[in-house]
C-alpha atoms as a PDB file:
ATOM      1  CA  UNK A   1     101.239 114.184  59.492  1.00  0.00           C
ATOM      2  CA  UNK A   2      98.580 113.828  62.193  1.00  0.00           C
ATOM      3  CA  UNK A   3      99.101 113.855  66.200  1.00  0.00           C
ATOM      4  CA  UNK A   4     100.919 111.210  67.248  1.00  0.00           C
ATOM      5  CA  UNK A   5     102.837 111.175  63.870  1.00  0.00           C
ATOM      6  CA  UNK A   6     100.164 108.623  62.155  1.00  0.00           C
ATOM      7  CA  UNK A   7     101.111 107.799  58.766  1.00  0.00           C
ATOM      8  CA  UNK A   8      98.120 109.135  56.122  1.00  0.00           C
ATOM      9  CA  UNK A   9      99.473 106.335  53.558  1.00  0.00           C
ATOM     10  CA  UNK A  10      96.021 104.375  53.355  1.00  0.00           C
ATOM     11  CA  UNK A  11      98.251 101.565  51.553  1.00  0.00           C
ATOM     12  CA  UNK A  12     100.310 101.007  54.622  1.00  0.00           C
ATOM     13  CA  UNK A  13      98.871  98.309  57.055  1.00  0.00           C
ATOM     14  CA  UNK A  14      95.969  99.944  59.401  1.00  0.00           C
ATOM     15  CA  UNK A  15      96.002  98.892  63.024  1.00  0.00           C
ATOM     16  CA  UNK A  16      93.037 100.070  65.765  1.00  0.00           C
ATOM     17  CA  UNK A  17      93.732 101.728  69.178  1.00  0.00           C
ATOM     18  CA  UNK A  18      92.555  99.741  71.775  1.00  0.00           C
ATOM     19  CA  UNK A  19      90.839 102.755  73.823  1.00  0.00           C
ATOM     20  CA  UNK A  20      89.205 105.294  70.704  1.00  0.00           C
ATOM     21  CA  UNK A  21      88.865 102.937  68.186  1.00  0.00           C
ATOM     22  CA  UNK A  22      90.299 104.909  65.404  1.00  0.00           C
ATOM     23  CA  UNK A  23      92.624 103.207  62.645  1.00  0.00           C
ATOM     24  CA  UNK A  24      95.594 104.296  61.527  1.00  0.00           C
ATOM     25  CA  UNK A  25      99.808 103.744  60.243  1.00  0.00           C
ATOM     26  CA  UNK A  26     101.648 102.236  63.070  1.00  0.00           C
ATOM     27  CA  UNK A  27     103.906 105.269  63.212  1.00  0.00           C
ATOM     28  CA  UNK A  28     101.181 107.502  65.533  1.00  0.00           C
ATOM     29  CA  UNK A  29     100.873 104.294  67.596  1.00  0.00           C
ATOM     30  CA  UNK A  30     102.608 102.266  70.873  1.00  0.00           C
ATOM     31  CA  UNK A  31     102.394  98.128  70.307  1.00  0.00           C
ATOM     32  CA  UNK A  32     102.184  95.958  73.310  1.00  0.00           C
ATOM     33  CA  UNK A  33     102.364  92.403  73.550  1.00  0.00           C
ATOM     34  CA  UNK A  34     101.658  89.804  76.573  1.00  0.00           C
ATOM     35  CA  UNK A  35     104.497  88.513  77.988  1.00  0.00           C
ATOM     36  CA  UNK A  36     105.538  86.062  81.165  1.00  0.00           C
ATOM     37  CA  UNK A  37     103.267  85.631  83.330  1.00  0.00           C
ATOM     38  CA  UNK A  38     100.336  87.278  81.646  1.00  0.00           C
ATOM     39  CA  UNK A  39     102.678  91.086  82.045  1.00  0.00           C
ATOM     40  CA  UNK A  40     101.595  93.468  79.362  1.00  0.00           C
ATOM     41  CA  UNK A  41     105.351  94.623  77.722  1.00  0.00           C
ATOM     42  CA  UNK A  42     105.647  97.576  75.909  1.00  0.00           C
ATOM     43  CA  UNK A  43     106.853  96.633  72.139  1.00  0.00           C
ATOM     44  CA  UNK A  44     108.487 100.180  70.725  1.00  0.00           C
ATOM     45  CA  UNK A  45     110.152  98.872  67.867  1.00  0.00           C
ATOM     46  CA  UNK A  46     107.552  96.034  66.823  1.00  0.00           C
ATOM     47  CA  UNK A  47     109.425  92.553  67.000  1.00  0.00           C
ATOM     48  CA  UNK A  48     108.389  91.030  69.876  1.00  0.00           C
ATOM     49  CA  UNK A  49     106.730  87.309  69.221  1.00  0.00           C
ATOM     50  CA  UNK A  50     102.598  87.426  70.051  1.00  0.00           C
ATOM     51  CA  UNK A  51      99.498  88.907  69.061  1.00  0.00           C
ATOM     52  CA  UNK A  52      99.752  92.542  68.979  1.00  0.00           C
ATOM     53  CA  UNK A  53      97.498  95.311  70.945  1.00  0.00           C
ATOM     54  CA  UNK A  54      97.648  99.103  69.664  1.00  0.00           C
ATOM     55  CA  UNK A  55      97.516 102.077  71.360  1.00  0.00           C
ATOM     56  CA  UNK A  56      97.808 105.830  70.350  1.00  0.00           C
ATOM     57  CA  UNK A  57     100.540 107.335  71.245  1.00  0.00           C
ATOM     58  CA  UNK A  58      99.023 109.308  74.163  1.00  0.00           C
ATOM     59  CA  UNK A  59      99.361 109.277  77.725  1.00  0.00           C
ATOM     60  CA  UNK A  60      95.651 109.850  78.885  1.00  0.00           C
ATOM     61  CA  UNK A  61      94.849 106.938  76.378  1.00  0.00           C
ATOM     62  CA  UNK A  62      97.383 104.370  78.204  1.00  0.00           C
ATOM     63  CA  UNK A  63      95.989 104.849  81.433  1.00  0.00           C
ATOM     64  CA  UNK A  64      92.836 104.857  80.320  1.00  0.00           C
ATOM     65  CA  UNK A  65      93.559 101.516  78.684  1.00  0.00           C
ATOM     66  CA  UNK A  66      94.950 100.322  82.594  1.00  0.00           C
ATOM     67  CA  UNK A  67      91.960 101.875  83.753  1.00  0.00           C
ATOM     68  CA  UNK A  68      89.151 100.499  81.923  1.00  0.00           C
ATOM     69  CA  UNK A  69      91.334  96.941  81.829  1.00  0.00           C
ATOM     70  CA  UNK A  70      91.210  97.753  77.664  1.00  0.00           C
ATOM     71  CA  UNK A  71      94.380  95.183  77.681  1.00  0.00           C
ATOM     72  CA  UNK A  72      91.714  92.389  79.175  1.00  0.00           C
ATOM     73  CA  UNK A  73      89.990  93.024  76.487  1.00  0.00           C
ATOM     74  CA  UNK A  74      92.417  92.766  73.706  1.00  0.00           C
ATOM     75  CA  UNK A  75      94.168  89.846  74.977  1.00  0.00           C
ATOM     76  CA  UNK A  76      90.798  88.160  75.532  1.00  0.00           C
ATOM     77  CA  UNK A  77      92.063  87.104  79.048  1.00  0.00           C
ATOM     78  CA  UNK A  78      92.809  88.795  82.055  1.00  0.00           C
ATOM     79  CA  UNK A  79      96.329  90.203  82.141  1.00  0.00           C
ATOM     80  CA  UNK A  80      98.326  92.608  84.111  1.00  0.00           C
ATOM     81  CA  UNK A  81      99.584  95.833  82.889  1.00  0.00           C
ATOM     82  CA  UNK A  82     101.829  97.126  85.393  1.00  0.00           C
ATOM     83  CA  UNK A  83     101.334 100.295  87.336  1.00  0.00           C
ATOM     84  CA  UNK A  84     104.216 102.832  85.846  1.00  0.00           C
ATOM     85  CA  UNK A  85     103.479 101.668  82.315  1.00  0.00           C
ATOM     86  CA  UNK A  86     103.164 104.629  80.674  1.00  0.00           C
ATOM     87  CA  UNK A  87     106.137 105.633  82.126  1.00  0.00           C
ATOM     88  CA  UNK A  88     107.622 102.735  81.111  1.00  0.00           C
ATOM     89  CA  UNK A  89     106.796 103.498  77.513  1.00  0.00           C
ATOM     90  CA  UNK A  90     108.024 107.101  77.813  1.00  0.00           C
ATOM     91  CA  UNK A  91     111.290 106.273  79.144  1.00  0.00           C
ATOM     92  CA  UNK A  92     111.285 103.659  75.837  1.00  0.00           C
ATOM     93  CA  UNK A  93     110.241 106.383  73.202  1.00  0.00           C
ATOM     94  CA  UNK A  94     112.873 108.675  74.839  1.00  0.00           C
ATOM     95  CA  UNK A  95     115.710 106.247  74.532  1.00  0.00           C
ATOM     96  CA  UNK A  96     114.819 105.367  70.581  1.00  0.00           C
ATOM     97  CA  UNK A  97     115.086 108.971  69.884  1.00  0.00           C
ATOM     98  CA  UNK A  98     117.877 109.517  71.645  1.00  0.00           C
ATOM     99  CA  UNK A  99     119.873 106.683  70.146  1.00  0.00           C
ATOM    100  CA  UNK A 100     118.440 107.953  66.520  1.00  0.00           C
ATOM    101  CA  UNK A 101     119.805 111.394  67.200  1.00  0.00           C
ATOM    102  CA  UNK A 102     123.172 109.262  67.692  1.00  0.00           C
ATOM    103  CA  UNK A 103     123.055 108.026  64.879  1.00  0.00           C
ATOM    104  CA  UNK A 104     122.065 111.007  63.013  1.00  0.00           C
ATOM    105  CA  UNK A 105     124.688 112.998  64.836  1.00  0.00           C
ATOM    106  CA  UNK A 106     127.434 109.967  63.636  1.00  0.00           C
ATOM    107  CA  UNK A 107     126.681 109.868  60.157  1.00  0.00           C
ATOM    108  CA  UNK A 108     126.943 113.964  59.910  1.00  0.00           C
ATOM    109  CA  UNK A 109     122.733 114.533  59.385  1.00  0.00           C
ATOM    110  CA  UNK A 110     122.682 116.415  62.513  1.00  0.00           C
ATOM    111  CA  UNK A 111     124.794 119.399  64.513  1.00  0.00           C
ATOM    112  CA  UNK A 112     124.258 120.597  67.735  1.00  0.00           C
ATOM    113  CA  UNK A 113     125.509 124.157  68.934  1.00  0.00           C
ATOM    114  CA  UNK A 114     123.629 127.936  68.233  1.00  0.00           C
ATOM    115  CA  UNK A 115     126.604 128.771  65.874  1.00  0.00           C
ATOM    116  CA  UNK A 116     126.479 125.581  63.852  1.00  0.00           C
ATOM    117  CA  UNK A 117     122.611 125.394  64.508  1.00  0.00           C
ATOM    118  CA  UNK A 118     122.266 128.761  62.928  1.00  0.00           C
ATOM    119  CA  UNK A 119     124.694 128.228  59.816  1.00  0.00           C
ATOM    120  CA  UNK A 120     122.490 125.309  58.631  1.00  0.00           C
ATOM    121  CA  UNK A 121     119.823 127.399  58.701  1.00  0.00           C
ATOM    122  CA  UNK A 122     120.806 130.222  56.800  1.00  0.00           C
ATOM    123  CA  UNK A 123     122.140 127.914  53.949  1.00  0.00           C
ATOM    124  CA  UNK A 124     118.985 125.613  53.922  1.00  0.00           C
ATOM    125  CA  UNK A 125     120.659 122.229  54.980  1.00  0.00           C
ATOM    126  CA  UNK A 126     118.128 122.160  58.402  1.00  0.00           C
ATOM    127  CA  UNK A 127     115.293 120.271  57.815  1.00  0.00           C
ATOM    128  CA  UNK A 128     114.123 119.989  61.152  1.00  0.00           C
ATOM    129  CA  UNK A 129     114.849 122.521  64.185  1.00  0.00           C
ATOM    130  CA  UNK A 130     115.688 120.792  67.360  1.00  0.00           C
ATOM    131  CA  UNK A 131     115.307 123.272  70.751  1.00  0.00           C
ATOM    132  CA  UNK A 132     115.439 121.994  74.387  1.00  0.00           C
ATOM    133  CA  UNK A 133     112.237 122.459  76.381  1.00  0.00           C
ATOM    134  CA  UNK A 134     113.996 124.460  79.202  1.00  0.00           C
ATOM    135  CA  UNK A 135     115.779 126.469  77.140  1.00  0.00           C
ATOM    136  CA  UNK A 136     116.124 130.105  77.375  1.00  0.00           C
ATOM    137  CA  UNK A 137     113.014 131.070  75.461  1.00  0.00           C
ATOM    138  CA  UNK A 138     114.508 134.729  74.452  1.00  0.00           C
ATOM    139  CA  UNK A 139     117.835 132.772  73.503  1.00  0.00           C
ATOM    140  CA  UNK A 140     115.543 129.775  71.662  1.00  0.00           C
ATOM    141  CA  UNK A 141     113.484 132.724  69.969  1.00  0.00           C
ATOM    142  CA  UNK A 142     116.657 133.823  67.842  1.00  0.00           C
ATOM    143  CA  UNK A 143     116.142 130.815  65.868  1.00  0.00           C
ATOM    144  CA  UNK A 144     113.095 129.800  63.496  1.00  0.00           C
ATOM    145  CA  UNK A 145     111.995 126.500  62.341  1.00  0.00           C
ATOM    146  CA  UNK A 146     112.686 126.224  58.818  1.00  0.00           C
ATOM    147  CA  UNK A 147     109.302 125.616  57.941  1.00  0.00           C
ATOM    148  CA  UNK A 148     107.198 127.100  60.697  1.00  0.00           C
ATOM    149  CA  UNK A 149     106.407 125.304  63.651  1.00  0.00           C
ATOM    150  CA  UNK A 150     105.493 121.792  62.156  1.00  0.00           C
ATOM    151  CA  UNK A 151     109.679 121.703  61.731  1.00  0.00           C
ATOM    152  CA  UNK A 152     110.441 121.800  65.262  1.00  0.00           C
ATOM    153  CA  UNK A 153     111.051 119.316  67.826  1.00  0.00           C
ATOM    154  CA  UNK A 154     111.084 121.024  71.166  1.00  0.00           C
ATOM    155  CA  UNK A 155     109.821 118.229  73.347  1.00  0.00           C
ATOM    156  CA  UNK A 156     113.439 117.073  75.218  1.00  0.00           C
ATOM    157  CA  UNK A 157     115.665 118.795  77.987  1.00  0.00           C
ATOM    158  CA  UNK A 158     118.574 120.088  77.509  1.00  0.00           C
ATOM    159  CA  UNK A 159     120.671 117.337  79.682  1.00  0.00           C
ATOM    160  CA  UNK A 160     118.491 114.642  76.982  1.00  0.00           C
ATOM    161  CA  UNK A 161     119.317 116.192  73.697  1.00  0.00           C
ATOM    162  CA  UNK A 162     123.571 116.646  75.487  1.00  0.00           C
ATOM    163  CA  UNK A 163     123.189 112.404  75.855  1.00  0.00           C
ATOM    164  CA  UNK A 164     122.782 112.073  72.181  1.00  0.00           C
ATOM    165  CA  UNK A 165     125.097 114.853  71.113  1.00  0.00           C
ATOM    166  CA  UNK A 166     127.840 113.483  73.442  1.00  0.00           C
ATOM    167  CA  UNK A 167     128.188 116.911  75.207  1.00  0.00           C
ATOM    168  CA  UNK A 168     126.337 117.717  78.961  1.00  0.00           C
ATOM    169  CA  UNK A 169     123.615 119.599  77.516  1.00  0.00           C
ATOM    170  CA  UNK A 170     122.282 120.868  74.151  1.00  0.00           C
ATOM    171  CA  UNK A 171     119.767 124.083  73.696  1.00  0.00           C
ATOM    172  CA  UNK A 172     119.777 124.194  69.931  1.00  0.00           C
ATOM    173  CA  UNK A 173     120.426 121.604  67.220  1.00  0.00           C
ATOM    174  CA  UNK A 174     118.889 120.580  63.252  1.00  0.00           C
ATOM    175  CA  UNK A 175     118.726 117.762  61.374  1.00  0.00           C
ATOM    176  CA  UNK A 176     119.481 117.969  57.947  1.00  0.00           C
ATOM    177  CA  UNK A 177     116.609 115.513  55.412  1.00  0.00           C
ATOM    178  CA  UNK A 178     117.008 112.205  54.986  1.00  0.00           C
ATOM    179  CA  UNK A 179     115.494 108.532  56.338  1.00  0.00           C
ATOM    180  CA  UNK A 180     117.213 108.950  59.985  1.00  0.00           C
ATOM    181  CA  UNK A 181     115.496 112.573  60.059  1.00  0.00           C
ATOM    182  CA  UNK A 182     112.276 111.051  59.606  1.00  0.00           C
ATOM    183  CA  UNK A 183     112.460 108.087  61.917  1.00  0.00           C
ATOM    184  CA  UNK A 184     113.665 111.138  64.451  1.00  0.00           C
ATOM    185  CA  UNK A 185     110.463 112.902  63.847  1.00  0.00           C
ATOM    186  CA  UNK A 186     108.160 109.467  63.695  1.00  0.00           C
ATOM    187  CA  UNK A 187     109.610 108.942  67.328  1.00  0.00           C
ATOM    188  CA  UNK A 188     109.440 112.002  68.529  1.00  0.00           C
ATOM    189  CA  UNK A 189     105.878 112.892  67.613  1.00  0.00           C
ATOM    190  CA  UNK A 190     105.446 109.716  69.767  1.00  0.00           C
ATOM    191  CA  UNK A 191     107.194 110.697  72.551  1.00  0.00           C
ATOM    192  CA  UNK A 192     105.370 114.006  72.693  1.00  0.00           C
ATOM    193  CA  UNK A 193     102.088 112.131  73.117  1.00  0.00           C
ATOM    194  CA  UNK A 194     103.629 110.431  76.448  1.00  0.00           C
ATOM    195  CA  UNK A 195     104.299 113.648  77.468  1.00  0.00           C
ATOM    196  CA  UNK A 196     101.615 116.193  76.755  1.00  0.00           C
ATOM    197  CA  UNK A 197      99.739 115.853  79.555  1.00  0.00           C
ATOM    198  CA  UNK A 198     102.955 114.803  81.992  1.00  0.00           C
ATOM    199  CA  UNK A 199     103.038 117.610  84.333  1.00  0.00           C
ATOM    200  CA  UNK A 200     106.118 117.693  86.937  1.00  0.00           C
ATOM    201  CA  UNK A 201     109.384 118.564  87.683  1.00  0.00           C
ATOM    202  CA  UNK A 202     110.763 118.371  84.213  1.00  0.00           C
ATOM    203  CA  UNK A 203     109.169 121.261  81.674  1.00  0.00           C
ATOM    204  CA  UNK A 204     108.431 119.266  78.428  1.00  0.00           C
ATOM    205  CA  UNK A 205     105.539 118.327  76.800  1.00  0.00           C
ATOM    206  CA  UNK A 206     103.027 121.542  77.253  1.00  0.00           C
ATOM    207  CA  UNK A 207     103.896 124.506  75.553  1.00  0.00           C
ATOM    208  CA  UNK A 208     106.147 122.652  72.758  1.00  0.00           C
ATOM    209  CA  UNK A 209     105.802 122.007  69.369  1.00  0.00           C
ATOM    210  CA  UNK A 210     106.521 118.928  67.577  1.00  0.00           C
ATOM    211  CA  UNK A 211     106.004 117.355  64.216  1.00  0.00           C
END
């Protein structure tokens, strides 16, 4: 899988990034459509009505788009993408994958807690290695990805990854295979591209892994 979580599958449907011009699956990319009153909208899951615009999932390539009025140019009018955007969009990508991880969680394809963490994978049933991004790094080091660092998702706080395990906060968790695990991973190789170059208050983003 590439950054962004683009989809290598050259007989899925290719869509171009507004901004760098590459092509890719519409997994490593953010859709956004125009909506009242000329308003670009974020479209995270892909159903809104109107012509599409495509943008890697990538912070520095949003607000380059705002920048360089890259919108403009796709709608082939002028239109108004609002100021916070690309926080807009991050605050989108974070809710999908938290509301996956519920469901994932619900339907017994994920476990939060070291001990239980731990258990799943000693016996093999982790797929994917979930570790909050101000975590303890000598109590986060006890644990390895199942299959190196292209397994781990390490992109969320631990107050984020508590919202979608029902519990206050979470510092280690896996995800066991199956179709929820990957739309976990498809999101949150998107989110990570809103946040790798979000520096602030909150510790995410730089210095993770995701895949």
């Amino acid at each position: 899988m590439t950054r962004g979580g683009a989809d290598k599958n050259r007989d899925a449907p290719e869509r171009r990034c507004l901004v760098t011009g590459t092509r890719g699956g519409k997994a490593g990319l953010v859709r956004f459509v125009v909506g009242p009153g000329d308003v670009v909208v974020p479209d995270i899951l892909g159903r809104l009505p109107g012509r599409g615009m495509w943008l890697t999932a990538d912070r520095e390539v949003l607000e380059t788009a705002v920048r360089k009025r890259a919108f403009s140019r796709g709608a082939k009018k002028q239109v108004a993408p609002p100021a916070d955007l690309a926080d807009m969009v991050e605050a989108a990508l974070l809710r999908r994958v938290t509301d996956l991880l519920s469901l994932a969680r619900k339907s017994g394809a994920a476990v939060a807690g070291y001990e239980k963490t731990k258990a799943w994978l000693v016996s093999g049933e982790a797929e994917v290695l979930l570790q909050a991004a101000d975590g303890s790094e000598r109590g986060k080091a006890k644990l390895r990805p199942p299959d190196g660092p292209d397994s781990l998702i390490g992109i969320m706080t631990a107050s984020e990854l508590g919202l979608a395990f029902g519990r206050e906060n979470v510092i280690h968790g896996a995800l066991a295979g199956g179709g929820l695990t990957t739309r976990v991973v498809e999101e949150a190789a998107r989110l990570q591209g809103m946040r790798a170059q979000h520096v602030g208050d909150r510790p995410v983003g730089k210095g993770t892994t995701t895949i």
